[in-house]
N, C-alpha and C. Protein backbone atom coordinates (compact mmCIF):
# COMPACT_ATOMS: atom_id res chain seq x y z
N UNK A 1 0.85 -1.17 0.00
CA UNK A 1 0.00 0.00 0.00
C UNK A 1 0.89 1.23 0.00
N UNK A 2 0.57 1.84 -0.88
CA UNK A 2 1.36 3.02 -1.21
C UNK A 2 0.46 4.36 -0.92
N UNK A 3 1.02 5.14 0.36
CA UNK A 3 0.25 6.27 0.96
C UNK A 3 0.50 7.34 -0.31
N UNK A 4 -0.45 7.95 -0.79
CA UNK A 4 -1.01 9.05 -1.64
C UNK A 4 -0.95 10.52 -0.53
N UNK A 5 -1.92 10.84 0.34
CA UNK A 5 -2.26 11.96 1.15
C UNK A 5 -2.23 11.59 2.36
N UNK A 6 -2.28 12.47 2.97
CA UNK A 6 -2.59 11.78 4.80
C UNK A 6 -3.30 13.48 4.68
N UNK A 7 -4.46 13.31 5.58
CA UNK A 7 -5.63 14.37 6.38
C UNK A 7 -5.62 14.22 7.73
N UNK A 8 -5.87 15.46 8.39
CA UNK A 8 -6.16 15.53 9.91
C UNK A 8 -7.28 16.46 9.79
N UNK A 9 -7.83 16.62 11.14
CA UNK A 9 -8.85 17.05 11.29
C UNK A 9 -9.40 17.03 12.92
N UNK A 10 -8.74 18.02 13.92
CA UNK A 10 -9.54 18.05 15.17
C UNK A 10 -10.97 18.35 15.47
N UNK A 11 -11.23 17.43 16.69
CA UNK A 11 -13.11 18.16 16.16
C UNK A 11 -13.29 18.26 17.86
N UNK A 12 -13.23 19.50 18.43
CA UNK A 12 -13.59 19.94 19.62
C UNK A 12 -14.54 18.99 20.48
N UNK A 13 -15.64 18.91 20.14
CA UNK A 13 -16.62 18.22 20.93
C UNK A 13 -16.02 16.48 20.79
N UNK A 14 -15.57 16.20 20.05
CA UNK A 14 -15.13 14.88 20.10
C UNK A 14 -13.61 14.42 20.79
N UNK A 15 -12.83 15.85 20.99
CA UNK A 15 -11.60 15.91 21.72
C UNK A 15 -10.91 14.94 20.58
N UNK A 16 -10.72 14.71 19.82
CA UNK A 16 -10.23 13.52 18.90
C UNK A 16 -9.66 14.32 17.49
N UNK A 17 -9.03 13.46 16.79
CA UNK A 17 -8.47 13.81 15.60
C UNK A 17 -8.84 12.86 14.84
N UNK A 18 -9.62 13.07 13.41
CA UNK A 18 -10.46 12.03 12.40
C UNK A 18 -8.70 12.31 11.06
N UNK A 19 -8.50 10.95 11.15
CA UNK A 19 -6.93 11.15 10.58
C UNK A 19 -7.09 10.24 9.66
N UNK A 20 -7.73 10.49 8.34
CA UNK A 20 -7.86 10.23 7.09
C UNK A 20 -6.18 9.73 6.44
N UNK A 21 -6.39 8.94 5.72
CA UNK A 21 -4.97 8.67 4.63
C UNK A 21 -5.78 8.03 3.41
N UNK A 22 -5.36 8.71 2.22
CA UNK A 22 -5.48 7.68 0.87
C UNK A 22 -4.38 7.22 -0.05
N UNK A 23 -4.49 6.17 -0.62
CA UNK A 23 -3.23 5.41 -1.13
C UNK A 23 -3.28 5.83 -2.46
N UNK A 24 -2.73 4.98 -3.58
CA UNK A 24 -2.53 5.38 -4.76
C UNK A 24 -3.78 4.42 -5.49
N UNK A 25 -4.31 3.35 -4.81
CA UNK A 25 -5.24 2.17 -5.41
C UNK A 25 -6.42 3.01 -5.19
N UNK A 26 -6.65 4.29 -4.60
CA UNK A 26 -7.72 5.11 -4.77
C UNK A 26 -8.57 4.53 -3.13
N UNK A 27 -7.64 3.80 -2.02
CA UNK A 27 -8.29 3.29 -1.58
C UNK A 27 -7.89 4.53 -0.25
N UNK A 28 -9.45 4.37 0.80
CA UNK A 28 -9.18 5.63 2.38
C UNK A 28 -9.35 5.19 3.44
N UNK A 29 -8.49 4.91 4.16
CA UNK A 29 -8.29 4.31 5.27
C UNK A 29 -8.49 5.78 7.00
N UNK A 30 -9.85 5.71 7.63
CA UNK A 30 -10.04 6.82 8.36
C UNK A 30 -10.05 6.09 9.59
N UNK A 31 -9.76 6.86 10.52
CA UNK A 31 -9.39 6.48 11.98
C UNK A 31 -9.50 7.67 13.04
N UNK A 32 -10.18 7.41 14.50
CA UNK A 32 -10.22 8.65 15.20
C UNK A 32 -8.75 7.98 16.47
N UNK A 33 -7.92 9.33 16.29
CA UNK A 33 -7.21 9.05 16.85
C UNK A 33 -7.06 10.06 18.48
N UNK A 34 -7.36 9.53 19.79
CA UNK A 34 -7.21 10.21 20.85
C UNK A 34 -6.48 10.57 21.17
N UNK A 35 -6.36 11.95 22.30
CA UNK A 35 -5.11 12.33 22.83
C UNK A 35 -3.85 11.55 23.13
N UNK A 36 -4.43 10.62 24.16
CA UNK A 36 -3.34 9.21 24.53
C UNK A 36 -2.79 8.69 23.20
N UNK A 37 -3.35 8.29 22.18
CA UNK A 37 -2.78 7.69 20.57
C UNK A 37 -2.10 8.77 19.86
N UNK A 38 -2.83 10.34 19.98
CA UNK A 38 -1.57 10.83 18.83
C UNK A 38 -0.55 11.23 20.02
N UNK A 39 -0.40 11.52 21.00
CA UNK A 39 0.74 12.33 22.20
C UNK A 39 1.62 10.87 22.00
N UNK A 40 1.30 9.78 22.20
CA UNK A 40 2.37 8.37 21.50
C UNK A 40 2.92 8.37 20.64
N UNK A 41 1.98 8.19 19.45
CA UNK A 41 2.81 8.72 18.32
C UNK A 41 3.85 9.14 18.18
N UNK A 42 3.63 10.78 18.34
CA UNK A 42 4.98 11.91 18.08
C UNK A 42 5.91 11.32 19.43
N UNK A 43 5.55 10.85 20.38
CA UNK A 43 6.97 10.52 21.16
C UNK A 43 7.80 9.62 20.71
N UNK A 44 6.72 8.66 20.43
CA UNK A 44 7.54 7.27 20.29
C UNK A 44 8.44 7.04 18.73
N UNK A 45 7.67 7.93 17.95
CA UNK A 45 8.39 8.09 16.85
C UNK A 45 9.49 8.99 16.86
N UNK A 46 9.66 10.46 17.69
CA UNK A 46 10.97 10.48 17.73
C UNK A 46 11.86 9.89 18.38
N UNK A 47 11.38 9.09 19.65
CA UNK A 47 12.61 8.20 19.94
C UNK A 47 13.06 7.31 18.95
N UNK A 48 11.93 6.96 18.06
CA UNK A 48 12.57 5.35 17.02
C UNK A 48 13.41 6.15 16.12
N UNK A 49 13.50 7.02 16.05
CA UNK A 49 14.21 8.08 14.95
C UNK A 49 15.63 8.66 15.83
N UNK A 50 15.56 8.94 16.76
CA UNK A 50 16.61 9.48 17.55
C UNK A 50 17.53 8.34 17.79
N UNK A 51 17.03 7.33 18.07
CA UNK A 51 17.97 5.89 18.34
C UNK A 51 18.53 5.17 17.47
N UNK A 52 17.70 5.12 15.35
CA UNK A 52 18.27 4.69 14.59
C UNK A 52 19.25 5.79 14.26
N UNK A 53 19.49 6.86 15.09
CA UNK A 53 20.66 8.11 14.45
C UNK A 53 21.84 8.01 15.51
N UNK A 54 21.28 7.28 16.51
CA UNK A 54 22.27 7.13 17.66
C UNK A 54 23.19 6.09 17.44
N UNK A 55 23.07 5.02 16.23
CA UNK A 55 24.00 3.88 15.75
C UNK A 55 24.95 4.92 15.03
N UNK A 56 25.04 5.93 14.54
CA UNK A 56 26.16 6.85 13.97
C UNK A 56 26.87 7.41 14.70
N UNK A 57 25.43 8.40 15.93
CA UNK A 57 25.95 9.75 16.11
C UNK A 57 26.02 9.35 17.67
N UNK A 58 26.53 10.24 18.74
CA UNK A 58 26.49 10.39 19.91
C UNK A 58 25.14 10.55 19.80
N UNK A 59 24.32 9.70 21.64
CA UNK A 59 23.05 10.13 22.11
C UNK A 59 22.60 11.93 21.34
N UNK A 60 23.44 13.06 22.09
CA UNK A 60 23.45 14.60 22.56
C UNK A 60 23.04 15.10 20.42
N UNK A 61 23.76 14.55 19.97
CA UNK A 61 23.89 14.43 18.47
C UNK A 61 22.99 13.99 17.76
N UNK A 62 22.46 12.35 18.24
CA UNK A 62 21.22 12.20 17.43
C UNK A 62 19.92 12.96 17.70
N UNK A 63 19.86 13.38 18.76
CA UNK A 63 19.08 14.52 19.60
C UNK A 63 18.83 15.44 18.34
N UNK A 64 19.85 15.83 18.68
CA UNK A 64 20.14 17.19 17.91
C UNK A 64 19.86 17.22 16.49
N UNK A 65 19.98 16.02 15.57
CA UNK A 65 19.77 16.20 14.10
C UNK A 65 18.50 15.63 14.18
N UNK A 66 17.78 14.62 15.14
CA UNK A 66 15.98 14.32 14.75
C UNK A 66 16.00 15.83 14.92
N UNK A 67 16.08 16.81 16.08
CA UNK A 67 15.32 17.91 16.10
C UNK A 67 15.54 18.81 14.92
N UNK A 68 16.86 19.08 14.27
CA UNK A 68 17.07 19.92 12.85
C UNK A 68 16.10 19.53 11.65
N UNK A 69 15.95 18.03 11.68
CA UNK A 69 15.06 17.46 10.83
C UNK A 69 13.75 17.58 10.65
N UNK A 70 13.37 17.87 12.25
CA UNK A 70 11.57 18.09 12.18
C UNK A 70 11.26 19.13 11.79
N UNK A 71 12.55 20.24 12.26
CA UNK A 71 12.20 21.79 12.07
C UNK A 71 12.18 21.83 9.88
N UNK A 72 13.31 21.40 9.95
CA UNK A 72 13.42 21.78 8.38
C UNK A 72 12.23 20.57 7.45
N UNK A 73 11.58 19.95 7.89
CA UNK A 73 10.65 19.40 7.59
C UNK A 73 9.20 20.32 7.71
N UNK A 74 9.20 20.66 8.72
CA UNK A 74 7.77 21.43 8.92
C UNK A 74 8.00 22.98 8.06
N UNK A 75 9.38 23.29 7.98
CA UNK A 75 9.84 24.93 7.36
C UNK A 75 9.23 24.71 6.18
N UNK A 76 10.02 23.48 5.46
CA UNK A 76 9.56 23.21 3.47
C UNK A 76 8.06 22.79 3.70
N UNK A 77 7.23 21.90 4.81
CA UNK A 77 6.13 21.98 4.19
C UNK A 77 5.36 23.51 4.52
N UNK A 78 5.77 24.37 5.39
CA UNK A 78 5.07 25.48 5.79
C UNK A 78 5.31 25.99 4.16
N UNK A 79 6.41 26.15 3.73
CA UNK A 79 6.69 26.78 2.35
C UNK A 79 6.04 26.23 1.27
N UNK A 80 5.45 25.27 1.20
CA UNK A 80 4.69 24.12 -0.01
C UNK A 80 2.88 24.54 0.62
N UNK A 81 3.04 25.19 1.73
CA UNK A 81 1.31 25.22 2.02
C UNK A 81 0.48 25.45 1.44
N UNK A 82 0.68 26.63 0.22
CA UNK A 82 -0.05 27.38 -0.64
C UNK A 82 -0.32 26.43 -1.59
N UNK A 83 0.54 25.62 -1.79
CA UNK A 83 0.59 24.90 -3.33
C UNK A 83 -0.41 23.45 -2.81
N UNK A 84 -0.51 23.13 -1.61
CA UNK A 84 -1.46 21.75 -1.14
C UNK A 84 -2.29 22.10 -1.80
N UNK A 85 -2.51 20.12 -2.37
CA UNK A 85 -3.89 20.06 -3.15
C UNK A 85 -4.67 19.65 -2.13
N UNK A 86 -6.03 19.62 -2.34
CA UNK A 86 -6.99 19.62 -1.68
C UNK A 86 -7.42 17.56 -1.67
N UNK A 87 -6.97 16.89 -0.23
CA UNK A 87 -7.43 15.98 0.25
C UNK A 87 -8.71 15.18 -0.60
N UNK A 88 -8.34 14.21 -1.09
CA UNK A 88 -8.94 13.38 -2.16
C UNK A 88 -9.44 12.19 -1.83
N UNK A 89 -11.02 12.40 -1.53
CA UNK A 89 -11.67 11.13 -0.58
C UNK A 89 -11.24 9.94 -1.34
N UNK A 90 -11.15 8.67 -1.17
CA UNK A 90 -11.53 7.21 -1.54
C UNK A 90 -12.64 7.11 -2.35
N UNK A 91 -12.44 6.17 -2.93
CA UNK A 91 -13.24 5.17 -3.83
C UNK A 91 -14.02 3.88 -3.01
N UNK A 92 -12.55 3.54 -2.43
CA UNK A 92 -13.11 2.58 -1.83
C UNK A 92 -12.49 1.78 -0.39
N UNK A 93 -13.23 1.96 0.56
CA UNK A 93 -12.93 1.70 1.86
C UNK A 93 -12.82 0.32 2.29
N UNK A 94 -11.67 0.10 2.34
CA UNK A 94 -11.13 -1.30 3.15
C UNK A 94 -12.02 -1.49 4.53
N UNK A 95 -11.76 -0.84 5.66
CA UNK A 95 -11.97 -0.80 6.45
C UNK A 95 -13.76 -0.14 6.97
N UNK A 96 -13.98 -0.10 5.86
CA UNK A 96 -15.52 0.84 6.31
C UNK A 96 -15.36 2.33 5.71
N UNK A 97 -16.59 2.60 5.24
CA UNK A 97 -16.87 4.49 5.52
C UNK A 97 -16.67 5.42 7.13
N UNK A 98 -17.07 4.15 7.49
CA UNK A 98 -17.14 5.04 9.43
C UNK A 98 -15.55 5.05 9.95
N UNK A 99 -14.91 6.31 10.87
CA UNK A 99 -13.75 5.98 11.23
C UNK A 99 -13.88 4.85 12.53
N UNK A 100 -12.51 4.58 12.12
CA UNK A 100 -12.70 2.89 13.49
C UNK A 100 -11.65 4.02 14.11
N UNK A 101 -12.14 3.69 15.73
CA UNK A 101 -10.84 4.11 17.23
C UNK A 101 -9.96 3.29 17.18
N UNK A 102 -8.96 4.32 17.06
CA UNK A 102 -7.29 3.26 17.54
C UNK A 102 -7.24 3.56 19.03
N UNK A 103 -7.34 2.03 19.55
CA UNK A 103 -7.67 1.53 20.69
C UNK A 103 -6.07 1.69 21.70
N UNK A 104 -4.89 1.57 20.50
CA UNK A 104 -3.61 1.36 20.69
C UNK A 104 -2.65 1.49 19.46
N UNK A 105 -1.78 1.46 20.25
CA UNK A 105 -0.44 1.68 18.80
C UNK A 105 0.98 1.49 19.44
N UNK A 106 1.55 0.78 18.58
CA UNK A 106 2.85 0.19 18.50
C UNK A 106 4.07 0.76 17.46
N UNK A 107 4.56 1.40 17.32
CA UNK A 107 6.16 1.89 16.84
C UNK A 107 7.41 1.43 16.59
N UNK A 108 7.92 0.86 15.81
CA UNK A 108 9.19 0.12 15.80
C UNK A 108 10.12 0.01 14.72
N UNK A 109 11.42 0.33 14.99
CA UNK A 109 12.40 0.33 13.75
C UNK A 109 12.33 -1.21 13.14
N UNK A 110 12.97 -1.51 11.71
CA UNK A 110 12.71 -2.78 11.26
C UNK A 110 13.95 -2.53 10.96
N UNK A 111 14.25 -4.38 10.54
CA UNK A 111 15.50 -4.66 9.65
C UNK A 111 15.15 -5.80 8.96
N UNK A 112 15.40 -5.56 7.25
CA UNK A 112 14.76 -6.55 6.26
C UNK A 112 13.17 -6.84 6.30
N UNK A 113 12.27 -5.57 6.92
CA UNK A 113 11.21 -5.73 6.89
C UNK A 113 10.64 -5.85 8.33
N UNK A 114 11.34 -6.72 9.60
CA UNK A 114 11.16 -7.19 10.67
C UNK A 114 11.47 -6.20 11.36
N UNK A 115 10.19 -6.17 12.56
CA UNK A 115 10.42 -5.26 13.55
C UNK A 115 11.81 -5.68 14.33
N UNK A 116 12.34 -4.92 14.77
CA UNK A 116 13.64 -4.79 15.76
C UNK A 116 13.40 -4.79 16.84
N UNK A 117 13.75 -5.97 18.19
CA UNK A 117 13.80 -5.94 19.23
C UNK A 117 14.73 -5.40 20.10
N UNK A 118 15.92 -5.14 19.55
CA UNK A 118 17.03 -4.46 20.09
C UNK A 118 17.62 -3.90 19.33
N UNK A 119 18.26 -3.19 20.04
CA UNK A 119 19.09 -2.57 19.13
C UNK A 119 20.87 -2.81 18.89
N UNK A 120 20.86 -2.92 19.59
CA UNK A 120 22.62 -4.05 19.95
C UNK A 120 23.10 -4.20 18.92
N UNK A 121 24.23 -4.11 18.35
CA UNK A 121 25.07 -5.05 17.78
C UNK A 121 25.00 -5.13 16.40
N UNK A 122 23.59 -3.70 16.27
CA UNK A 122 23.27 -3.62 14.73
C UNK A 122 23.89 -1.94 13.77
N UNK A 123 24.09 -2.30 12.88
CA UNK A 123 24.86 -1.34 12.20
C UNK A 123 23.65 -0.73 11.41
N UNK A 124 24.06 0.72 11.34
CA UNK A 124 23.26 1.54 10.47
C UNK A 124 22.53 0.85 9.39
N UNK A 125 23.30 0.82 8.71
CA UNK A 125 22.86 0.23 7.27
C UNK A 125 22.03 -1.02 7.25
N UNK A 126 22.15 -1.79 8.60
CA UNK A 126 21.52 -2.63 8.37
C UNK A 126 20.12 -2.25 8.44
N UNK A 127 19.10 -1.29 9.40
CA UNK A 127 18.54 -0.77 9.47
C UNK A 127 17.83 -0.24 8.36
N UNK A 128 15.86 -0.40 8.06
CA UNK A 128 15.69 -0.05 7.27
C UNK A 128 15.42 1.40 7.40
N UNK A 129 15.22 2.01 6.14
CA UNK A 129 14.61 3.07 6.11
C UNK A 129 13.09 3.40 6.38
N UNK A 130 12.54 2.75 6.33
CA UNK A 130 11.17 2.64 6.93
C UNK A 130 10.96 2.47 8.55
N UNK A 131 9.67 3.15 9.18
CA UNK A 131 9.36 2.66 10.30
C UNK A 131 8.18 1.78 9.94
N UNK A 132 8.08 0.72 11.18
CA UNK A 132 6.41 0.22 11.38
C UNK A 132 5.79 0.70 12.12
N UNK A 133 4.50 0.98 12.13
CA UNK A 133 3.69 1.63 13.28
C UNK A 133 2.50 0.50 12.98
N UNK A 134 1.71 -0.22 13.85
CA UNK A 134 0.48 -0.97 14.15
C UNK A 134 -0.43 0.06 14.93
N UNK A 135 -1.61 0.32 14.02
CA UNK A 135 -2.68 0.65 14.76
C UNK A 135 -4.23 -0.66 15.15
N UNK A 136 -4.18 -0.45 16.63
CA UNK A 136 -4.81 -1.87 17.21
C UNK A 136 -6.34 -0.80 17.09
N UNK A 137 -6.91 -2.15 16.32
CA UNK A 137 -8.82 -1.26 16.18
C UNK A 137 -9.51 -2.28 17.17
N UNK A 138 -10.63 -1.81 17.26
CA UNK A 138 -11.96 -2.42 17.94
C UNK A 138 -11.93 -3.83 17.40
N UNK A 139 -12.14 -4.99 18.58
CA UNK A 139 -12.39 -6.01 17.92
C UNK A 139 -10.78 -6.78 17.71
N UNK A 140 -10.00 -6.40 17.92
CA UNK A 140 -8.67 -7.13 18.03
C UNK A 140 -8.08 -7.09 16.51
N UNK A 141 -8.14 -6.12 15.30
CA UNK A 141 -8.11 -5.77 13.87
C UNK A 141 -7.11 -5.07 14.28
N UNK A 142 -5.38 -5.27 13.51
CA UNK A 142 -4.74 -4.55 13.86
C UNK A 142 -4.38 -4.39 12.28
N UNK A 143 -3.95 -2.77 12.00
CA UNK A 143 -3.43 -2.62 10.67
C UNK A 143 -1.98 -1.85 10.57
N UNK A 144 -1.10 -2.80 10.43
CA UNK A 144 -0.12 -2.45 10.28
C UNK A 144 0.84 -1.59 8.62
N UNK A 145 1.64 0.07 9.12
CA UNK A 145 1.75 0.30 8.05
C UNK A 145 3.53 0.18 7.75
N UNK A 146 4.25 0.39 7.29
CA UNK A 146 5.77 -0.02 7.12
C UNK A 146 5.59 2.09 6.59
N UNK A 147 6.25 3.28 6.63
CA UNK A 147 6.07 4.32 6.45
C UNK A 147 7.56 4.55 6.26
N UNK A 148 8.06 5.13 5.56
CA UNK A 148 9.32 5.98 4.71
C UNK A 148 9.50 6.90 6.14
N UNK A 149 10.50 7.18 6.54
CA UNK A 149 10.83 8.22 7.26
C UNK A 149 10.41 9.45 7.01
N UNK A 150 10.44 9.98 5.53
CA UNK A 150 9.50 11.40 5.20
C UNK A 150 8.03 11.15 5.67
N UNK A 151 7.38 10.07 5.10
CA UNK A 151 6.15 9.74 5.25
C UNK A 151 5.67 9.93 6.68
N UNK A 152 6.56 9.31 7.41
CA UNK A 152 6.11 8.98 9.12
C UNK A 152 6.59 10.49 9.37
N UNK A 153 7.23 11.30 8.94
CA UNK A 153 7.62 12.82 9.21
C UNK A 153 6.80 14.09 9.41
N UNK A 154 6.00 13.40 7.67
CA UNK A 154 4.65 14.14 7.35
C UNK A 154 3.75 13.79 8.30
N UNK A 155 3.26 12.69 8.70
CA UNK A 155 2.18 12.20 9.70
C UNK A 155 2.67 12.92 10.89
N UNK A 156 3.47 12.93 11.16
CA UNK A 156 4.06 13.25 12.04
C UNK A 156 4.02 15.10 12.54
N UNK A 157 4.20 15.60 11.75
CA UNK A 157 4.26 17.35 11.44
C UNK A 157 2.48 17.82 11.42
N UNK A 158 2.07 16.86 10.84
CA UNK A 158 0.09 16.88 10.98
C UNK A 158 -0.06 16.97 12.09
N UNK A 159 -0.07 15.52 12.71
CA UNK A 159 -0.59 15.17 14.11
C UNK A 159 -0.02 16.38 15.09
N UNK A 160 1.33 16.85 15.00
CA UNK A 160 1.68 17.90 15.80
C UNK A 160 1.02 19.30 15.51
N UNK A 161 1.00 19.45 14.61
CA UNK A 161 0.24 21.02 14.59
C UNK A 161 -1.09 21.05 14.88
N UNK A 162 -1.76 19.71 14.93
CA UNK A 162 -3.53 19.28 15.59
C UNK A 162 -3.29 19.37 17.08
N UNK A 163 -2.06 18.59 17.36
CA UNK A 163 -1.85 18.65 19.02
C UNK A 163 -2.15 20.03 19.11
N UNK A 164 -0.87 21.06 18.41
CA UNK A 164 -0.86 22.40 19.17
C UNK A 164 -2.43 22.87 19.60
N UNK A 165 -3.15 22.94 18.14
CA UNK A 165 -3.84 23.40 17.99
C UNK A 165 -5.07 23.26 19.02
N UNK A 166 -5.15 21.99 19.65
CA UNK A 166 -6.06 21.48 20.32
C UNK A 166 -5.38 21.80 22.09
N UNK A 167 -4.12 22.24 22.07
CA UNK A 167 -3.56 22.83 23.10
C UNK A 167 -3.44 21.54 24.16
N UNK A 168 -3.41 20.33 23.43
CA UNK A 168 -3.00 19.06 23.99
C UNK A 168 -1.64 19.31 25.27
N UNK A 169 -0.87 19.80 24.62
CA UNK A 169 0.56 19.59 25.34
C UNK A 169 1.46 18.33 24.54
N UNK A 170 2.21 18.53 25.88
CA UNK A 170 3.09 17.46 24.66
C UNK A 170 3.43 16.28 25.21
N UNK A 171 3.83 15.13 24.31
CA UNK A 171 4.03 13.85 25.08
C UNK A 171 5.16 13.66 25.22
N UNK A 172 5.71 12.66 26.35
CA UNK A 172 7.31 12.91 26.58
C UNK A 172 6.96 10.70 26.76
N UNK A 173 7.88 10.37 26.08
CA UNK A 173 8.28 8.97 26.16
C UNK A 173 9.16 8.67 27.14
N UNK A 174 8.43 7.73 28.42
CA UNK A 174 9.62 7.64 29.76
C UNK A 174 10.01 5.96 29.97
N UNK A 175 11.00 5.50 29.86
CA UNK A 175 11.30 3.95 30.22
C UNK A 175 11.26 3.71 31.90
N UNK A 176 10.64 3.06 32.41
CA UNK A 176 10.92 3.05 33.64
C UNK A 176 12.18 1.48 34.17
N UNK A 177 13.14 2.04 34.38
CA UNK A 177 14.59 1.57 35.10
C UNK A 177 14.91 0.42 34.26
N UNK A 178 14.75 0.66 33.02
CA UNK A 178 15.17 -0.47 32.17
C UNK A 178 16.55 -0.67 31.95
N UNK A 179 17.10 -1.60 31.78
CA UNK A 179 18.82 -1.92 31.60
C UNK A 179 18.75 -1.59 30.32
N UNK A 180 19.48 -1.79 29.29
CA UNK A 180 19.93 -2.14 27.94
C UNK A 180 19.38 -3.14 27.26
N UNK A 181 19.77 -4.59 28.14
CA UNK A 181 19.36 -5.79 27.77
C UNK A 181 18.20 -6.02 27.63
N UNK A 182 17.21 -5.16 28.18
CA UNK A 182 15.56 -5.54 28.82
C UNK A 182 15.03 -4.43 27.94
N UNK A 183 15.61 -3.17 26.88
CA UNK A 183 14.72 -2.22 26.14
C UNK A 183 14.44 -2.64 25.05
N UNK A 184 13.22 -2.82 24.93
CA UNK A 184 12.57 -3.14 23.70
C UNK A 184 12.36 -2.14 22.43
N UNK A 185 12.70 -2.27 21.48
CA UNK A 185 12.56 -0.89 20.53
C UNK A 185 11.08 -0.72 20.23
N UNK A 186 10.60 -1.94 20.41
CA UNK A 186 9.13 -2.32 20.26
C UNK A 186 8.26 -1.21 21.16
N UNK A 187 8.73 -0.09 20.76
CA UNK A 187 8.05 0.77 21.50
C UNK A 187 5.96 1.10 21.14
N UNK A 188 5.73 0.60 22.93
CA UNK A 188 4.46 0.22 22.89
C UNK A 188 4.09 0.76 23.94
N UNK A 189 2.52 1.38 24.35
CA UNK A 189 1.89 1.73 25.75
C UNK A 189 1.64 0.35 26.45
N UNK A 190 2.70 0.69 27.54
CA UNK A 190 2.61 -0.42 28.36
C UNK A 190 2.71 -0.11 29.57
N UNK A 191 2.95 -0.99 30.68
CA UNK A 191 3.39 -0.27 32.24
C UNK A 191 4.80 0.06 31.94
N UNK A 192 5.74 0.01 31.21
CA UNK A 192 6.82 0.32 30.98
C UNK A 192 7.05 1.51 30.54
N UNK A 193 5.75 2.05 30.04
CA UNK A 193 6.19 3.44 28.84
C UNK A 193 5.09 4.62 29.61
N UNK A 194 5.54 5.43 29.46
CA UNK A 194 4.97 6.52 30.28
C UNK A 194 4.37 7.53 29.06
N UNK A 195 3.31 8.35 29.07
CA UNK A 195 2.74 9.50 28.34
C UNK A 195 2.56 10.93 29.43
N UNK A 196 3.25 11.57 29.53
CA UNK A 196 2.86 12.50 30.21
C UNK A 196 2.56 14.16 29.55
């Protein structure tokens, strides 16, 4: 599945974000995503991004270039704003016309396709360029997407300017007293992972 557009859309009385995507098969995949699901998101995705930069760079360093990256990401699309085409419903809905609640969501660097349980011992390159993110629906339906680093960037730069906008605050990703051996990249809401 090849992502075409991604849409957001906060809606006050629903406290929620209706977070539309259409592919290139003409097909629209809609979802309401809650405070707790998008404040995850943007955390957990810059840690999976900060840590595949940390196999190069110092911790202080990979820090430092996810954050150059988001900024000069959100600068060129602020500069491309005028020129957005206008969000291009589906043809045809996999999942339904109605948005389904993401109940949950899961984040994780891959290698050769496979999510990454650690990070140890692995070299840049081996590392794909893609992230995975699983969104868990109603009913135990989980849809998993594999996203380009720009792609998960763009989703990413959306969901944040809906946060602002909705005056959410921000989410901060916390491990509680994990060793090395015991961190899962499989970054997931668990008793392990904190949203604050």
């Amino acid at each position: 599945m090849t992502i075409k557009q991604i849409s957001g859309t906060y809606f006050t009385q629903e406290d929620r974000i209706l977070f539309r995507f259409n592919t290139q098969n003409q097909e629209e995949y809609r979802f309401w995503l809650t405070r707790r699901v998008a404040l995850f998101i943007l955390a957990a995705t810059s840690h999976l991004i900060t840590k595949k930069l940390e196999v190069e760079y110092s911790p202080d360093a990979a820090k430092a270039i996810n954050e150059f990256g988001k900024q000069a990401f959100l600068d060129a699309a602020t500069d491309k704003e005028l020129q957005t085409q206008a969000y291009e419903a589906g043809l045809h809905y996999p999942l339904g016309f109605d948005p389904l609640l993401v109940v949950n969501v899961t984040c994780s660097l891959t290698k050769n396709g496979e999510k990454l349980a650690q990070l140890e011992n692995i070299k840049h390159s081996e590392i794909d360029d893609e992230l995975s993110i699983d969104f868990m629906l109603p009913g135990g339906v989980n849809l998993n997407l594999k996203l380009a680093q720009n792609t998960m960037q763009a989703m990413c730069t959306l969901i944040d300017q809906i946060r602002q906008e909705a005056g959410w605050g921000e989410g901060v990703l916390q491990t509680n007293n994990l060793t090395n051996e015991d961190q899962n990249l499989d970054a997931k809401m668990s008793k392990n992972v904190l949203i604050n």
